[in-house]
N, C-alpha and C. Protein backbone atom coordinates (compact mmCIF):
# COMPACT_ATOMS: atom_id res chain seq x y z
N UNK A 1 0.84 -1.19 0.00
CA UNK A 1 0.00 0.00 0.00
C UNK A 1 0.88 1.24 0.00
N UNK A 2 0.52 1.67 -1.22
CA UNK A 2 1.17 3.62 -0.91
C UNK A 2 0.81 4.43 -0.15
N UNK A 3 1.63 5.35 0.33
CA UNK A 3 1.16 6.66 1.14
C UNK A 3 0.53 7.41 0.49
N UNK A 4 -0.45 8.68 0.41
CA UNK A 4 -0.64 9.45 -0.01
C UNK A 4 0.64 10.88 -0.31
N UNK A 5 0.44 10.79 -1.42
CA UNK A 5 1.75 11.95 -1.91
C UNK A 5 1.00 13.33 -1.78
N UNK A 6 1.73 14.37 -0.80
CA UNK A 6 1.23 15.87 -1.36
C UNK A 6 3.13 16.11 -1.50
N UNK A 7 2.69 17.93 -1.86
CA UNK A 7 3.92 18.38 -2.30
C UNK A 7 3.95 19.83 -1.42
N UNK A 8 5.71 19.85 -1.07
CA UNK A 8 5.79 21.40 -0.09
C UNK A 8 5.58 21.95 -1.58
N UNK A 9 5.13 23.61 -1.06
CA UNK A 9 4.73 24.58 -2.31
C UNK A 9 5.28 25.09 -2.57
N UNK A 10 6.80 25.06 -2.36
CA UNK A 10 7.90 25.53 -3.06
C UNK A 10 8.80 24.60 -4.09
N UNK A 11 8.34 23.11 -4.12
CA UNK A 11 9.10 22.07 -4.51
C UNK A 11 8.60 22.33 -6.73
N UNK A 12 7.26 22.82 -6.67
CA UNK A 12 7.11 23.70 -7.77
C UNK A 12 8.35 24.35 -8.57
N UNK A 13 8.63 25.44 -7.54
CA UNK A 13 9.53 26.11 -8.67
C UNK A 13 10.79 25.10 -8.60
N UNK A 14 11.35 23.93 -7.66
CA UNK A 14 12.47 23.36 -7.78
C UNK A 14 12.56 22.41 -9.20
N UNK A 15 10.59 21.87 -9.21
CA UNK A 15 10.83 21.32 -10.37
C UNK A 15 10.81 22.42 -11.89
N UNK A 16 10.45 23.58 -11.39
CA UNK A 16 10.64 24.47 -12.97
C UNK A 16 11.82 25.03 -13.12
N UNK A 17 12.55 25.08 -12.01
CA UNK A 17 13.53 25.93 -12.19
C UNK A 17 14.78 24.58 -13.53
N UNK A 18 14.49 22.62 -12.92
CA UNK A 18 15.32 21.54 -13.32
C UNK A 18 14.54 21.53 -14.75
N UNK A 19 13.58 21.50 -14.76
CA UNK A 19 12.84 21.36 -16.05
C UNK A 19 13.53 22.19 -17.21
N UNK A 20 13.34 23.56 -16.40
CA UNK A 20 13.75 24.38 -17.58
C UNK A 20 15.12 24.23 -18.34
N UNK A 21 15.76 24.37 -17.68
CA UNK A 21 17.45 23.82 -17.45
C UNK A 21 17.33 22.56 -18.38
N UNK A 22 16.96 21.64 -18.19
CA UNK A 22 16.98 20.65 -19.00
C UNK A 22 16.18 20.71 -20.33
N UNK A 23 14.92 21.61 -20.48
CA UNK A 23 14.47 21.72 -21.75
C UNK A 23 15.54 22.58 -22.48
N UNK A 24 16.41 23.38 -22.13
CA UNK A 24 17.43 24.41 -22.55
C UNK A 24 18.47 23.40 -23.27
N UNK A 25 18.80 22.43 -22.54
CA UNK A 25 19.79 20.99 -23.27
C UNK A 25 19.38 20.36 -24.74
N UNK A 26 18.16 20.24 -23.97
CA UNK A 26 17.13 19.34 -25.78
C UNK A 26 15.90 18.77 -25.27
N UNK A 27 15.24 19.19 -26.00
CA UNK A 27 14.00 19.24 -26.66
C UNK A 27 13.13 18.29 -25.88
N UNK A 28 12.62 18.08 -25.03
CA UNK A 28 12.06 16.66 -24.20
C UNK A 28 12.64 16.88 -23.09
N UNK A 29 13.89 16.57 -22.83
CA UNK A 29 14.37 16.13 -21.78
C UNK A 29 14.06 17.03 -20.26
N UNK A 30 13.55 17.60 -20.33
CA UNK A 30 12.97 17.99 -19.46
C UNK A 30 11.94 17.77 -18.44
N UNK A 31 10.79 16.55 -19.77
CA UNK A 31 9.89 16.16 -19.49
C UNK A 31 10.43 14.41 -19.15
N UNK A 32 11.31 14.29 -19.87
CA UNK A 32 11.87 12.90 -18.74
C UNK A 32 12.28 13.35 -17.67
N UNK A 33 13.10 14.24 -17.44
CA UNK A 33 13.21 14.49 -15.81
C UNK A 33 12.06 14.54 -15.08
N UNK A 34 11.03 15.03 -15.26
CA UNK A 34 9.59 14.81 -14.62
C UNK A 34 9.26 13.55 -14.57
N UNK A 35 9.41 12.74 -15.31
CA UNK A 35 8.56 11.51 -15.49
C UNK A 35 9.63 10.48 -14.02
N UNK A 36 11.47 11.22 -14.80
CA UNK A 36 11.63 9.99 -13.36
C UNK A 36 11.62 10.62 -12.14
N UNK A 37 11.32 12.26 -11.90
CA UNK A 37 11.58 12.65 -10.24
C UNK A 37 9.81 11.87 -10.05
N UNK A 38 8.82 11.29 -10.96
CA UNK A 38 7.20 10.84 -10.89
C UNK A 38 7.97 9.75 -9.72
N UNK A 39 8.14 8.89 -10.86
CA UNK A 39 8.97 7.49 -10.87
C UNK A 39 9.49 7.13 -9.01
N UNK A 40 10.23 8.32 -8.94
CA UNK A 40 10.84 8.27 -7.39
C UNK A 40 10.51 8.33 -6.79
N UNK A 41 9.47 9.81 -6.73
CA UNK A 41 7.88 10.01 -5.84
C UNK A 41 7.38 8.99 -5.67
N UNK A 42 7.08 7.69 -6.12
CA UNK A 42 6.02 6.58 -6.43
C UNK A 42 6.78 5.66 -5.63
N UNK A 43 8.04 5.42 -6.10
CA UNK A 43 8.66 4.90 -5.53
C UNK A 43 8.97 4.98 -4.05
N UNK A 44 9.22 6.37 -2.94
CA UNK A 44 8.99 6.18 -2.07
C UNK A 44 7.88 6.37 -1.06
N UNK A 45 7.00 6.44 -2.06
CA UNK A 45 5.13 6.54 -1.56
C UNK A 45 5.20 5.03 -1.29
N UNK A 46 5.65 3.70 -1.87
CA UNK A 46 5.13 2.24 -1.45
C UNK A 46 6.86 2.33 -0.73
N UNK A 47 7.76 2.37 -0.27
CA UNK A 47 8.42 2.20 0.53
C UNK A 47 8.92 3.11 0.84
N UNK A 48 8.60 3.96 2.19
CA UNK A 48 8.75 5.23 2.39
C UNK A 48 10.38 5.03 3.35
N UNK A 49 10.69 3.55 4.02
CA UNK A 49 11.22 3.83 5.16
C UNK A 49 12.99 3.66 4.10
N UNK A 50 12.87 2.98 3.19
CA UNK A 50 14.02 2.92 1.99
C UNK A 50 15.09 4.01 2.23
N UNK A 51 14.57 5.24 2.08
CA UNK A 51 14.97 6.48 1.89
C UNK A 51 16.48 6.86 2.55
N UNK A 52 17.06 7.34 1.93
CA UNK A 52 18.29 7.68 3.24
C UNK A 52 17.96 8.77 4.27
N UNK A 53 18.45 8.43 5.70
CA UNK A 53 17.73 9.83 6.60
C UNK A 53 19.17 11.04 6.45
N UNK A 54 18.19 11.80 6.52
CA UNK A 54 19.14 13.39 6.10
C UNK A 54 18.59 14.78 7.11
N UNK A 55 17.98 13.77 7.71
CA UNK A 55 17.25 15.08 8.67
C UNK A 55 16.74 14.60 9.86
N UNK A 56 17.17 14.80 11.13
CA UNK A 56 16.90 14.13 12.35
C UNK A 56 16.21 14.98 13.72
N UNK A 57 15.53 14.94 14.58
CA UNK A 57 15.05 15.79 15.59
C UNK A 57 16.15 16.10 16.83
N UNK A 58 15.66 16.55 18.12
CA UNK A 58 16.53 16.47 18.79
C UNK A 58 16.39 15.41 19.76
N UNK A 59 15.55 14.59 19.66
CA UNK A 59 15.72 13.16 20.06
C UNK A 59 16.24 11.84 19.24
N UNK A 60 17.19 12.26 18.04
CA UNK A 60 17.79 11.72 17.42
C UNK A 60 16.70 10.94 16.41
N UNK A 61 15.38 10.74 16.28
CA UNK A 61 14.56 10.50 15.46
C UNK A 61 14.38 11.10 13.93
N UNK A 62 14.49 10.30 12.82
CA UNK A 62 14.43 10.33 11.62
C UNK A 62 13.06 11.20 11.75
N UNK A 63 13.43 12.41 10.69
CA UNK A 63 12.21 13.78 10.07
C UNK A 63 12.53 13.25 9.18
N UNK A 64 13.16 13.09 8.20
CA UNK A 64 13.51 13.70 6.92
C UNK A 64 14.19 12.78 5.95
N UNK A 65 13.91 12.28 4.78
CA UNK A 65 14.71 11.07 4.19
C UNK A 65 15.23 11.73 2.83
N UNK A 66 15.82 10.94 2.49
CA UNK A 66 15.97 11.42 0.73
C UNK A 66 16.58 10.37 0.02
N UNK A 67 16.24 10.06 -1.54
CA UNK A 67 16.22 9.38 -2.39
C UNK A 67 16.21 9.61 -3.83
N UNK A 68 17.72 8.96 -4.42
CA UNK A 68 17.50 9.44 -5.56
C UNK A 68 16.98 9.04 -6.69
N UNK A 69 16.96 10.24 -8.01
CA UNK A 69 16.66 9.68 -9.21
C UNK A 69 17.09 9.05 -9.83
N UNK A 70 16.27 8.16 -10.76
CA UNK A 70 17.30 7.19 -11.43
C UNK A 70 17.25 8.41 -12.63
N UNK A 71 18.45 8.07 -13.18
CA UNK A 71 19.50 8.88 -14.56
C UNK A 71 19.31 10.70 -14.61
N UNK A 72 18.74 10.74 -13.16
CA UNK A 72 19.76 12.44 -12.93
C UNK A 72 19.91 12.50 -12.10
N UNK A 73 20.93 14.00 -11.47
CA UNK A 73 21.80 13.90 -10.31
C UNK A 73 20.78 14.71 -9.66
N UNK A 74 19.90 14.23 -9.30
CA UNK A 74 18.76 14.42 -8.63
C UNK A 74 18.27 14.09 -7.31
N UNK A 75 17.96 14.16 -6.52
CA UNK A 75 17.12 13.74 -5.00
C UNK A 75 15.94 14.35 -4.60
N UNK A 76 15.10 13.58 -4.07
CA UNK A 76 13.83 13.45 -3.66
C UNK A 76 13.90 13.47 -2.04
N UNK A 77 13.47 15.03 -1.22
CA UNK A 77 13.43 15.03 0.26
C UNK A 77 11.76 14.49 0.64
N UNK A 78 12.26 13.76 1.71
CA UNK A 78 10.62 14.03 1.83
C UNK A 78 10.39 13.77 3.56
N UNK A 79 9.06 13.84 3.53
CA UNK A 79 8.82 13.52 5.39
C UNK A 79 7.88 12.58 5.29
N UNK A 80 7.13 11.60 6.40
CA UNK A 80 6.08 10.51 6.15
C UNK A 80 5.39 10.87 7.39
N UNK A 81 3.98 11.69 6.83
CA UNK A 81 3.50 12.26 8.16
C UNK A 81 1.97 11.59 7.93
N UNK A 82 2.03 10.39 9.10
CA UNK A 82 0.95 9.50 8.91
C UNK A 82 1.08 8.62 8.16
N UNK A 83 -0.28 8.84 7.45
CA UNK A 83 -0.58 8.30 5.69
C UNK A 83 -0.26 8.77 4.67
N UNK A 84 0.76 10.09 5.26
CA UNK A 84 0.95 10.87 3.77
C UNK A 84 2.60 10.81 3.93
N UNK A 85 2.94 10.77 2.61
CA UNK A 85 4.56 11.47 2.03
C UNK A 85 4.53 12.75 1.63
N UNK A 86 5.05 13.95 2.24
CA UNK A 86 5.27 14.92 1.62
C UNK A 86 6.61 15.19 1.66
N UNK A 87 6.65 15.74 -0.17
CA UNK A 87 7.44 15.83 -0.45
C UNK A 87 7.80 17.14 -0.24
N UNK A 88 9.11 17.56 0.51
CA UNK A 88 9.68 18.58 0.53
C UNK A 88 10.56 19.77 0.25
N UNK A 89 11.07 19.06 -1.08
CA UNK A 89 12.43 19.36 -2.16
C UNK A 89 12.89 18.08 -2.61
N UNK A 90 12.84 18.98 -4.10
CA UNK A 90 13.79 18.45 -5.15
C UNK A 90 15.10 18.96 -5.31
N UNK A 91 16.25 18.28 -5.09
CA UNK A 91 17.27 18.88 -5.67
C UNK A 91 18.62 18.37 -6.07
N UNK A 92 19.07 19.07 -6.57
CA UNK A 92 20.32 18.58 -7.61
C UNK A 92 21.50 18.17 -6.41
N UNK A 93 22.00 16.91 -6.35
CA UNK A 93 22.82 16.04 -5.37
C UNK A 93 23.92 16.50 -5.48
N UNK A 94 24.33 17.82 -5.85
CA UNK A 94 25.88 18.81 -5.78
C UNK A 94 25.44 20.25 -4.97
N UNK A 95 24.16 20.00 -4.83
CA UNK A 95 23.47 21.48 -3.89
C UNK A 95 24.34 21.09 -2.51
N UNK A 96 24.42 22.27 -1.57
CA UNK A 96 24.77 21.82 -0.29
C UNK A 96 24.06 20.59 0.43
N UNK A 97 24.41 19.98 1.15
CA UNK A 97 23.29 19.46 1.84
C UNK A 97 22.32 19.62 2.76
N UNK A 98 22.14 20.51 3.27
CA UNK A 98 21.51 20.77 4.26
C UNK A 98 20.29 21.64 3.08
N UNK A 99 20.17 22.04 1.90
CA UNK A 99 19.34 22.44 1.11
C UNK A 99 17.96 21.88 1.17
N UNK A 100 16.90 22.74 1.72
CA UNK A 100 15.53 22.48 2.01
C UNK A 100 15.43 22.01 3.70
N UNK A 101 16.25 22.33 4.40
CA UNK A 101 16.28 21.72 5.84
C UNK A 101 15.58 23.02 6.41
N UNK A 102 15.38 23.97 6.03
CA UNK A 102 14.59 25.17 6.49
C UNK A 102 13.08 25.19 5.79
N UNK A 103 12.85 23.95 5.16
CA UNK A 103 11.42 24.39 4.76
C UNK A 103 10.71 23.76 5.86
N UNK A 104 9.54 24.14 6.41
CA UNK A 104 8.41 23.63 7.49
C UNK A 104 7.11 22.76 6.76
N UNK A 105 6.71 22.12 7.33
CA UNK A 105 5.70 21.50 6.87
C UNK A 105 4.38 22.27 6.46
């Protein structure tokens, strides 16, 4: 069984800002990058706990996981609150790391 997927409302422009960038390369490819950051989303909606943790509380408890795309240098943040996965950032796996650790639910 999958989680329910929502999305933080900034993870929008993370995917327009990669999209664009990649439609700028050639012609499509932009829209495969969508299809596999889909792909990953989906992917850790039926196994959420997979994920690598990248974000922890101060009781040392996993917030925050991340997982990447297959064939870009891509990652998928997300949190598993309940029944839901939200996703919290997309971003390119040469960004700092701590990138999107300031967004709130």
């Amino acid at each position: 069984m999958s989680l329910r997927v929502e999305y933080h409302e900034l993870v929008d422009l993370d995917l327009l800002d990669a999209w664009t960038w990649y439609e700028d390369q050639e012609d499509g490819l932009g829209d495969r990058f969508l299809g596999a950051i889909h792909a990953t989303v989906v992917r850790a909606s039926r196994w959420p706990n997979a994920g690598r943790p990248v974000l922890r509380d101060d009781r040392d408890e996993i917030v925050e996981r991340k997982v990447p795309a297959d064939g870009f240098p891509y990652a998928v943040r997300y949190r598993i609150l309940g029944d839901r996965l939200l996703v919290m950032a997309v971003l390119h796996q040469s960004r700092h790391p701590n990138f999107g650790d300031d967004r709130q639910p």
